[in-house]
C-alpha atoms as a PDB file:
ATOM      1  CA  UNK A   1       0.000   0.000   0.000  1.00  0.00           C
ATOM      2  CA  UNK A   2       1.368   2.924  -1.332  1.00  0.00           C
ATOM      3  CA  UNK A   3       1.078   5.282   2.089  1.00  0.00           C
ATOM      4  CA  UNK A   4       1.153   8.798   0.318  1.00  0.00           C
ATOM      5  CA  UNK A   5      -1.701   8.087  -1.743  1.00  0.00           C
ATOM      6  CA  UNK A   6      -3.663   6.633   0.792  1.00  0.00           C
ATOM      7  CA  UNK A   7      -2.710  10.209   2.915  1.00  0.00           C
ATOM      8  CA  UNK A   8      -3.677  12.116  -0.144  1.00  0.00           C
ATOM      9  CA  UNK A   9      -6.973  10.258  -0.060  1.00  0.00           C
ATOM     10  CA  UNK A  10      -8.146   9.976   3.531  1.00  0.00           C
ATOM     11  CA  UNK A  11      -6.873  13.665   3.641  1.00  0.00           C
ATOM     12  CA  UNK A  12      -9.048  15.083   0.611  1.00  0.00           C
ATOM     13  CA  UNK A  13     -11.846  13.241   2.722  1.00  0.00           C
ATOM     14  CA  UNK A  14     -11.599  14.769   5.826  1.00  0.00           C
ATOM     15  CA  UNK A  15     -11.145  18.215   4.234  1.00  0.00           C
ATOM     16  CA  UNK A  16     -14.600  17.417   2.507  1.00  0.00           C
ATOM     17  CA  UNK A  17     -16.193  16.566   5.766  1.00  0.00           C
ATOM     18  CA  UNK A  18     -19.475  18.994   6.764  1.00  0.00           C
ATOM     19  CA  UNK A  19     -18.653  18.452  10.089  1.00  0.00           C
ATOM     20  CA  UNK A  20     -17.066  20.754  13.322  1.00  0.00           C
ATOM     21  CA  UNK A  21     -13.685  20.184  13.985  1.00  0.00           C
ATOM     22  CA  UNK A  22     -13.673  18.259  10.713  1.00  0.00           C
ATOM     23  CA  UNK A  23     -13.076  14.534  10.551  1.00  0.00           C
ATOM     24  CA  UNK A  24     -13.979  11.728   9.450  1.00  0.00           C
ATOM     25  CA  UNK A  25     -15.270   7.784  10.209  1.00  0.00           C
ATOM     26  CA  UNK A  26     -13.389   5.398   7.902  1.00  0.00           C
ATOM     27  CA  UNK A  27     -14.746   1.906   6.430  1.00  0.00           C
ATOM     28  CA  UNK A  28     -11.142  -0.045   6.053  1.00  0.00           C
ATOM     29  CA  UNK A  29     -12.777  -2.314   4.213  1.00  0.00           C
ATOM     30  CA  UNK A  30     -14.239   0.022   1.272  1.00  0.00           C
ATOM     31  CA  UNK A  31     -10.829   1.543   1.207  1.00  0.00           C
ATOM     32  CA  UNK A  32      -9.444  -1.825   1.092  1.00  0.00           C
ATOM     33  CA  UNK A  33     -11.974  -2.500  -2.157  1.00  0.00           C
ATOM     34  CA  UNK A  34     -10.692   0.562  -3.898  1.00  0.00           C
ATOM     35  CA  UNK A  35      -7.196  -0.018  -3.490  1.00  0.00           C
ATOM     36  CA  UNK A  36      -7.752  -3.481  -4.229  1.00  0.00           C
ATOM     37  CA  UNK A  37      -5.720  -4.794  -1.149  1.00  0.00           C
ATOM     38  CA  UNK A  38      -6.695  -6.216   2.085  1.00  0.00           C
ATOM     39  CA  UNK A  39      -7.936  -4.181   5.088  1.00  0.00           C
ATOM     40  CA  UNK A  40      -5.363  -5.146   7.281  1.00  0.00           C
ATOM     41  CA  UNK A  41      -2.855  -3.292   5.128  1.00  0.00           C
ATOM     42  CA  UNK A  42      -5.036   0.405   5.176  1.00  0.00           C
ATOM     43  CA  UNK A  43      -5.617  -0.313   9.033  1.00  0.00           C
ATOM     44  CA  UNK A  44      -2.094  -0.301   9.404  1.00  0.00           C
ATOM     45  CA  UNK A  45      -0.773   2.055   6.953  1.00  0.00           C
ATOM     46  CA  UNK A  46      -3.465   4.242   8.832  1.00  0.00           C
ATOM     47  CA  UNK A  47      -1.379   3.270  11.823  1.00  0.00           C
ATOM     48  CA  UNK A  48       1.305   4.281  10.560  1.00  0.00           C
ATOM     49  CA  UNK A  49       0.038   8.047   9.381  1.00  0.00           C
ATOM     50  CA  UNK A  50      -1.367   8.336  12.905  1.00  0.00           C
ATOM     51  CA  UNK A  51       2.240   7.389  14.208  1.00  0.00           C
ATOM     52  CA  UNK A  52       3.846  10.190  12.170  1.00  0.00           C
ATOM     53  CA  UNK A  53       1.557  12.696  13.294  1.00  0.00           C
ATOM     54  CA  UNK A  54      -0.174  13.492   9.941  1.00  0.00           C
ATOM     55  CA  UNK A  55      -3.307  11.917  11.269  1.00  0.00           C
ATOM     56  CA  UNK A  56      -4.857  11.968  14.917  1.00  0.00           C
ATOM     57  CA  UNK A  57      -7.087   9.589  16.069  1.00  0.00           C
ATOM     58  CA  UNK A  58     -10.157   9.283  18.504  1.00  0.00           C
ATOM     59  CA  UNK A  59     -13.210   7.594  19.470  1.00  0.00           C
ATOM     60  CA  UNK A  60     -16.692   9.488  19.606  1.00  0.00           C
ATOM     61  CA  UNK A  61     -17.964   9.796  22.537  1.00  0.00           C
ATOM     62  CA  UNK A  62     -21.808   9.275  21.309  1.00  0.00           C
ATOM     63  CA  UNK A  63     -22.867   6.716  19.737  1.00  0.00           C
ATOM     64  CA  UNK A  64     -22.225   5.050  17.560  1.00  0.00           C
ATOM     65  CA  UNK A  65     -18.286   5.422  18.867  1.00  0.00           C
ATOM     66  CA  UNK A  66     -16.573   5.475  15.834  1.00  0.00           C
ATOM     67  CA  UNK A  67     -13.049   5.223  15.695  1.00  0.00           C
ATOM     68  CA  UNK A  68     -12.340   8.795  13.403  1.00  0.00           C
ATOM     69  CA  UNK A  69      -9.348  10.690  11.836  1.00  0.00           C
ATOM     70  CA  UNK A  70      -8.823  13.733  12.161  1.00  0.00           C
ATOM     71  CA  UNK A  71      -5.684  16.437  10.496  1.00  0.00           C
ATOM     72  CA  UNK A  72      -3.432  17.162  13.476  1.00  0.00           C
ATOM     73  CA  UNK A  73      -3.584  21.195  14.293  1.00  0.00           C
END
């Protein structure tokens, strides 16, 4: 998994979100299916970004508790 195009991509998504502070709630799986690889490799290329600190990562606290990424500030 190439990791800067999956940054480019989660990152264009998050800047899309509607929300306040934007993020976003990822489906590894559908990423997975457009990549064409298996969702253990986005999870942990995902990992990876977070490690860097290009992504941060959190839970919601409502439900449905969504694990959801987020562009450091």
């Amino acid at each position: 998994m190439d990791k800067e195009t999956l940054y480019k991509r989660v990152h264009a998504m998050i800047i899309s979100s509607t929300k306040e502070p934007k993020y976003m709630a990822l489906s590894t799986v559908k990423i997975a299916d457009l990549f064409r690889v298996k969702p253990e490799e986005i999870e942990k290329t995902l990992l990876e970004l977070v490690n860097e600190g290009r992504f941060k990562k959190e839970n919601l606290t409502d439900r449905p508790n969504y694990e959801v990424y987020l562009l450091p500030q």
